[in-house]
N, C-alpha and C. Protein backbone atom coordinates (compact mmCIF):
# COMPACT_ATOMS: atom_id res chain seq x y z
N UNK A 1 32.77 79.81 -3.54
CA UNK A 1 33.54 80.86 -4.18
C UNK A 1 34.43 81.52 -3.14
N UNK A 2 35.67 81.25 -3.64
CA UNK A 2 36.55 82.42 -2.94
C UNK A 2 36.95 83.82 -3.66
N UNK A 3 36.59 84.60 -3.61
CA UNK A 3 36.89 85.70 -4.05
C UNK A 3 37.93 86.53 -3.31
N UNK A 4 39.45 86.86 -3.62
CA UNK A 4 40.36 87.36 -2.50
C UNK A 4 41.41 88.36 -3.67
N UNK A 5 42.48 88.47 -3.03
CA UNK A 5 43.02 89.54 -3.31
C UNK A 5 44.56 89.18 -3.38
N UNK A 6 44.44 87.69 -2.61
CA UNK A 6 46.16 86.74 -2.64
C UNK A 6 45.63 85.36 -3.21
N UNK A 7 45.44 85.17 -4.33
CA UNK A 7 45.16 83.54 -4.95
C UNK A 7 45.99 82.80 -4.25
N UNK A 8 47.40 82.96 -4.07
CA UNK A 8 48.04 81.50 -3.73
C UNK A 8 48.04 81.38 -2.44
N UNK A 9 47.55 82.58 -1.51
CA UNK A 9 47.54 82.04 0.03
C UNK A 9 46.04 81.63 0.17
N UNK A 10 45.01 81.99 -0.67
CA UNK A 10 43.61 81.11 -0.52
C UNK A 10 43.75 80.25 -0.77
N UNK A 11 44.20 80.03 -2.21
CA UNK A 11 44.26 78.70 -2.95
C UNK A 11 45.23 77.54 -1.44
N UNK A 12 45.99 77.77 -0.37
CA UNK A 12 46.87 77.07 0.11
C UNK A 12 45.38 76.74 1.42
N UNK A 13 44.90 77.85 2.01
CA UNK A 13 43.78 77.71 3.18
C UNK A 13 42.74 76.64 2.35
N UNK A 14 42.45 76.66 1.06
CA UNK A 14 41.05 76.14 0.23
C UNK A 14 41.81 74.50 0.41
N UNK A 15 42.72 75.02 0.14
CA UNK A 15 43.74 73.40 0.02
C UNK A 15 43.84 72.46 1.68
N UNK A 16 44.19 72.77 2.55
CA UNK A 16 44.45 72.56 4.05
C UNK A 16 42.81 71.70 4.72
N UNK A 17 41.61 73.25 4.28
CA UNK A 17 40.62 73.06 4.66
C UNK A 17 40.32 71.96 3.62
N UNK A 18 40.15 71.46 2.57
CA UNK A 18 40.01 70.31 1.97
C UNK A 18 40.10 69.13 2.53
N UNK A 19 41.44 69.46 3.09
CA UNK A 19 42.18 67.82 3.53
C UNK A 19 41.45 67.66 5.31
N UNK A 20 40.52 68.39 5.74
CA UNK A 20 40.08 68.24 7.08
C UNK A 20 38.77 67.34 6.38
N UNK A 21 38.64 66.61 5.39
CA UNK A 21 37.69 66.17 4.61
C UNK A 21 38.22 64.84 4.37
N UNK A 22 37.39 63.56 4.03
CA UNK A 22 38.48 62.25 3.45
C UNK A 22 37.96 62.49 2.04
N UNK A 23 39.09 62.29 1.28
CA UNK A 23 39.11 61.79 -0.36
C UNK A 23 40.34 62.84 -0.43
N UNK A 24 40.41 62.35 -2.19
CA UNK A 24 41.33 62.90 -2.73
C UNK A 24 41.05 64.71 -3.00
N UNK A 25 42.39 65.69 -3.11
CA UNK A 25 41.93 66.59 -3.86
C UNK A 25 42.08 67.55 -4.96
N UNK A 26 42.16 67.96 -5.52
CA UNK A 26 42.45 68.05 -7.19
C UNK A 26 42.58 69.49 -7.48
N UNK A 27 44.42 70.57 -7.41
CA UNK A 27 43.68 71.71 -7.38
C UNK A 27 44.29 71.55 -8.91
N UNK A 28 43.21 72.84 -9.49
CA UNK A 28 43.22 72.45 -11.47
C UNK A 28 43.92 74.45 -11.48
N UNK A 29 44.43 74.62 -12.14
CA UNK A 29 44.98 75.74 -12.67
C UNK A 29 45.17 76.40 -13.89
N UNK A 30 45.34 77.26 -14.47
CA UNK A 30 45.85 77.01 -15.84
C UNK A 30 47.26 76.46 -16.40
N UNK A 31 47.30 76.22 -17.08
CA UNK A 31 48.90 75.38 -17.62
C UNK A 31 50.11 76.77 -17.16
N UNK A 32 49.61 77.89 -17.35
CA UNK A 32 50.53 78.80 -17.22
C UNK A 32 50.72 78.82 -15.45
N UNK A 33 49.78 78.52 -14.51
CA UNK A 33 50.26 79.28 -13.68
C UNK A 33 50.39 77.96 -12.61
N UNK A 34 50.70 76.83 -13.06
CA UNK A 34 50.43 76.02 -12.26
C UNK A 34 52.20 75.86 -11.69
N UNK A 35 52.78 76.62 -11.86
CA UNK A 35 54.44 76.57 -11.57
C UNK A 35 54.34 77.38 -10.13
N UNK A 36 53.58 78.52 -10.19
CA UNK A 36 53.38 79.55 -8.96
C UNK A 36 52.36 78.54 -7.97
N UNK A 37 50.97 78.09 -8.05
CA UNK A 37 50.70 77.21 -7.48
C UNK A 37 51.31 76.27 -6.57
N UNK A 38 51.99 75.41 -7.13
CA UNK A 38 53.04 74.42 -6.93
C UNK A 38 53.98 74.89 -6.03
N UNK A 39 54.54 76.50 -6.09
CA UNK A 39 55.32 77.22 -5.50
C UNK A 39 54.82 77.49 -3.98
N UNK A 40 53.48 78.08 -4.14
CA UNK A 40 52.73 78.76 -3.00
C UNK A 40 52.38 77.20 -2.29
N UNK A 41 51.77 75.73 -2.79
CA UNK A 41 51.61 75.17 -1.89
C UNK A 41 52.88 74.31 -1.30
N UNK A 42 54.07 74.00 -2.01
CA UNK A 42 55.11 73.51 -1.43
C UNK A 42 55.73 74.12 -0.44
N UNK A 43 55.84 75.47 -0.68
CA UNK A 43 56.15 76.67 0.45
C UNK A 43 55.33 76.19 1.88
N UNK A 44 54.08 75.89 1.68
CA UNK A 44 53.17 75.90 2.85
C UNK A 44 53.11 74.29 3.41
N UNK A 45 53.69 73.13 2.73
CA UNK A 45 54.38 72.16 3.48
C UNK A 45 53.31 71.16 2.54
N UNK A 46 52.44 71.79 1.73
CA UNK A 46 51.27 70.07 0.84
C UNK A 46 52.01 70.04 -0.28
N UNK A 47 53.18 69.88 -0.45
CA UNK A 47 53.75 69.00 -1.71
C UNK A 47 52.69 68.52 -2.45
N UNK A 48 52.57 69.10 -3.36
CA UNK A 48 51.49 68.01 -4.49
C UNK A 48 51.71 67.02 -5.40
N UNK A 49 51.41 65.99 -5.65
CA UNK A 49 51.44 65.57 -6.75
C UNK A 49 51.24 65.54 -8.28
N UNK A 50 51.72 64.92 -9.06
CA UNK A 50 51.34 65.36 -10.91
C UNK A 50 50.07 64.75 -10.61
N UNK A 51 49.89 65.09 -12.04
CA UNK A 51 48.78 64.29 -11.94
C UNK A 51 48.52 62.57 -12.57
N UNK A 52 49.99 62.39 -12.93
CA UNK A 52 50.04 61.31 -13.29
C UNK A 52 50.68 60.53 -12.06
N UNK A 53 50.91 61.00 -11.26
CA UNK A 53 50.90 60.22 -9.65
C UNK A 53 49.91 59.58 -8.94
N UNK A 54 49.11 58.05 -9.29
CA UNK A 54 47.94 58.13 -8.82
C UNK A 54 47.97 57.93 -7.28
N UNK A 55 46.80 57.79 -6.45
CA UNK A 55 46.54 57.83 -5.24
C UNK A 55 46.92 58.56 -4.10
N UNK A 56 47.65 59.61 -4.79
CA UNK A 56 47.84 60.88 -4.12
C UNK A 56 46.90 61.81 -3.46
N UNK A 57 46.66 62.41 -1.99
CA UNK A 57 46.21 62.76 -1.91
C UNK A 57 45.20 64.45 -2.00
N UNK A 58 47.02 65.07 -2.82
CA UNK A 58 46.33 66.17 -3.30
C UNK A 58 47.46 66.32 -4.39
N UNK A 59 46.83 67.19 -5.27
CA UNK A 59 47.39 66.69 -6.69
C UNK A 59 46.88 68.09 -7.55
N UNK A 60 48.41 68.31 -8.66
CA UNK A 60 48.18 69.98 -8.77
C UNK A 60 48.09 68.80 -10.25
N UNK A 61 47.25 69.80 -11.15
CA UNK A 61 47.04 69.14 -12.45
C UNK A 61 46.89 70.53 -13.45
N UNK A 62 47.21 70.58 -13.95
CA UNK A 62 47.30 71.54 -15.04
C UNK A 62 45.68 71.65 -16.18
N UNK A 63 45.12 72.89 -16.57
CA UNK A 63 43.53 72.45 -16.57
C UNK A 63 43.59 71.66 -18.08
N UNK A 64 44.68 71.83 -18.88
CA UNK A 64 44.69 71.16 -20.21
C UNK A 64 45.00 69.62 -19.54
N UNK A 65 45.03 68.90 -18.82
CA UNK A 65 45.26 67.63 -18.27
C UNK A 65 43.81 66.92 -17.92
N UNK A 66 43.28 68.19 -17.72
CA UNK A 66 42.28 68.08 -16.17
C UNK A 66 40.82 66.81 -16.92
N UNK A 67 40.73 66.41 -18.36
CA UNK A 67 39.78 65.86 -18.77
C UNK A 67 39.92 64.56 -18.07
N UNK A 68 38.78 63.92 -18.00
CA UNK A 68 38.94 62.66 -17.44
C UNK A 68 38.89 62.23 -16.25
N UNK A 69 40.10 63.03 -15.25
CA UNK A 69 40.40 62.99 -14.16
C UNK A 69 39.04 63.26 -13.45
N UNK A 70 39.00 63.06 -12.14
CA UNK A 70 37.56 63.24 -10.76
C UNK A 70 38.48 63.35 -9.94
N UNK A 71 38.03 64.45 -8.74
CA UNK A 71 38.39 64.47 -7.68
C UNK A 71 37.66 64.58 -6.67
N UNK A 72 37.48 64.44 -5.14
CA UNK A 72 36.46 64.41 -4.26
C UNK A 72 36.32 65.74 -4.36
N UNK A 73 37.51 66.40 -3.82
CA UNK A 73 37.28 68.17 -3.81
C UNK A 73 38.57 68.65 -5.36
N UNK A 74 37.71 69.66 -6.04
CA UNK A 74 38.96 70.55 -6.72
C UNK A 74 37.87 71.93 -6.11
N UNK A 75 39.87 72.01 -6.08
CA UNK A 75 40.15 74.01 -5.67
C UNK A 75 40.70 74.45 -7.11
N UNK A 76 39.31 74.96 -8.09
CA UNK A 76 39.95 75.63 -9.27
C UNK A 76 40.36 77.05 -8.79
N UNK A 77 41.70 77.29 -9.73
CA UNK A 77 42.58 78.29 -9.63
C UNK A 77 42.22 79.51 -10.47
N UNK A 78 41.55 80.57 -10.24
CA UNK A 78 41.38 81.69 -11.55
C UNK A 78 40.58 80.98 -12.83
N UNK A 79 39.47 81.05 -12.48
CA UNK A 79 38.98 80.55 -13.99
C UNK A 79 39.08 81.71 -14.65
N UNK A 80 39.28 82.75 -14.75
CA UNK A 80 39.33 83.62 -15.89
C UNK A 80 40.43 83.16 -16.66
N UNK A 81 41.81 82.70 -16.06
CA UNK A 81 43.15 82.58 -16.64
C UNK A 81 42.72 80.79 -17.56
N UNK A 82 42.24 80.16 -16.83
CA UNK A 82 41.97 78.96 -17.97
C UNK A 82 41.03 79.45 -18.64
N UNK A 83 39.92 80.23 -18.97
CA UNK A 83 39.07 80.48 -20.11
C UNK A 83 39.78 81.21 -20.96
N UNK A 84 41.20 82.36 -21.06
CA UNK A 84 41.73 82.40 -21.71
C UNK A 84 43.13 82.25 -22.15
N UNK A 85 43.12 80.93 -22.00
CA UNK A 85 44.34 80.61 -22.05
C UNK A 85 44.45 80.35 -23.13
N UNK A 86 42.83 79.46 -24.19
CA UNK A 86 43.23 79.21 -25.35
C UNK A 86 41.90 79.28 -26.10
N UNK A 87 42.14 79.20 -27.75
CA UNK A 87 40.33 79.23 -28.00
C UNK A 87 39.25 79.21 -27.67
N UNK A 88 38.96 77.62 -27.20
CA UNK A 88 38.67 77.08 -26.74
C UNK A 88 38.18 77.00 -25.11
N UNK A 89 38.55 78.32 -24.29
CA UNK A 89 38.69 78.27 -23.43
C UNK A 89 37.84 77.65 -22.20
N UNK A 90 36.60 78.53 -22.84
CA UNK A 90 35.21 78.02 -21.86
C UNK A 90 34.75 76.69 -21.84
N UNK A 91 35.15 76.07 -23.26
CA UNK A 91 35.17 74.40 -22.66
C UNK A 91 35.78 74.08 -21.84
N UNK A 92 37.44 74.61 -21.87
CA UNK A 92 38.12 73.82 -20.79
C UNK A 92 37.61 73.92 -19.94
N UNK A 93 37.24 75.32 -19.09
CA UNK A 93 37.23 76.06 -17.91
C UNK A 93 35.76 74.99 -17.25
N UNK A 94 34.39 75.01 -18.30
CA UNK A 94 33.84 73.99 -17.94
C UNK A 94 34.13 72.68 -17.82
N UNK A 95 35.22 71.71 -18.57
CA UNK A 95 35.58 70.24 -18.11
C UNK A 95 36.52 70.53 -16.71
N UNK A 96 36.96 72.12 -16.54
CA UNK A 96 37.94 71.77 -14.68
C UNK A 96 36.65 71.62 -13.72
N UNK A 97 35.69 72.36 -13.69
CA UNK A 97 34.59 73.04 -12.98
C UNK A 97 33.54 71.43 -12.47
N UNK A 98 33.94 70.70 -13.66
CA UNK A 98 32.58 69.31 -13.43
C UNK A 98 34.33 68.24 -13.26
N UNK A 99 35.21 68.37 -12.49
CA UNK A 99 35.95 67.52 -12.13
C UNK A 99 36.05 66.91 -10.79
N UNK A 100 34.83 68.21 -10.27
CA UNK A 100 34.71 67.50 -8.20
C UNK A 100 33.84 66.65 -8.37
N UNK A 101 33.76 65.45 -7.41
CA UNK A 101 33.14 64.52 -7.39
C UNK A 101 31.83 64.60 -6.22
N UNK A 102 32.53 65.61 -5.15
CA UNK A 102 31.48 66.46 -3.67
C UNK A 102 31.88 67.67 -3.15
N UNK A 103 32.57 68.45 -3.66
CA UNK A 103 33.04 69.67 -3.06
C UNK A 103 33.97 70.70 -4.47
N UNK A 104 33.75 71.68 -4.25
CA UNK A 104 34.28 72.57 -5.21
C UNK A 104 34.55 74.58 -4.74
N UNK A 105 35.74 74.17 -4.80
CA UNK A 105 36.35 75.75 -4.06
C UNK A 105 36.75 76.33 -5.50
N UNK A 106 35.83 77.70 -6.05
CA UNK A 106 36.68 78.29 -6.83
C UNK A 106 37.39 79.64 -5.71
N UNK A 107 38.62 79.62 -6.39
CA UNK A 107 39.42 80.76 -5.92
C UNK A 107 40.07 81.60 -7.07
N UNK A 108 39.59 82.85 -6.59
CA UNK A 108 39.95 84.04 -7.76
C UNK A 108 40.27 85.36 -7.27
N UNK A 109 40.68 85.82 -8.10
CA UNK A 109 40.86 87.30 -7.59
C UNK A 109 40.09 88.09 -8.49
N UNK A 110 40.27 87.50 -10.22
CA UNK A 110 39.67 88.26 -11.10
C UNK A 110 38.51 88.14 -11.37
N UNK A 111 37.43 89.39 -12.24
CA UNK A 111 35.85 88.55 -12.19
C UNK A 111 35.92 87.08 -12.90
N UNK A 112 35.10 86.44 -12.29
CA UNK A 112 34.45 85.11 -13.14
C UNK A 112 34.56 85.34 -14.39
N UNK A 113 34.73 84.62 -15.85
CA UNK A 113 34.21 84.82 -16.87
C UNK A 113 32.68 84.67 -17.03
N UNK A 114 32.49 84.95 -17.93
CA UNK A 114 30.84 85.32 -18.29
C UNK A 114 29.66 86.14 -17.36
């Protein structure tokens, strides 16, 4: 758990420190905020990939995408913002959460849901 007060400059350190790791890594966001994401880590020089880019090594995916997909490490982004993003939420928020395959950075600012 990261708990901070700047999501996109943790979310960029959660990201960096990842890649001192081998495998792929998977940061999941909500659909809304994955534009600022994308922003904060291109700024900081890890260009990400879609997620329809395979064999990439780090890869911004949007959490309505995020089914299916595995990653060695995901850095989820605000789970409060994917649990309400839509009905449904806490499913999603649980299919981003079981998408690491050995490592899992949540980063937030807001409380956890539930």
């Amino acid at each position: 758990m990261r708990p901070t007060d700047d999501v996109p400059g943790t979310t960029v350190t959660a990201v960096r420190e990842a890649l001192s790791h081998e495998g792929s890594v998977g940061v999941v966001a909500a659909d809304a905020e994955v534009a600022g994401v994308r922003q904060a880590l291109t700024a900081a020089g890890l260009d990400p990939a879609g997620p329809d880019e395979l064999g990439a090594r780090v890869t911004l995916v949007p959490a309505t995408l995020a089914k299916g997909l595995e990653y060695d490490h995901v850095v989820a982004v605000e789970p409060a913002a994917v649990a309400e993003a839509e009905e449904r939420g806490a499913h999603r928020l649980y299919v981003v959460l079981t998408r690491a395959v050995s490592r899992l950075d949540i980063v937030h600012a807001r409380p956890l849901p539930f």
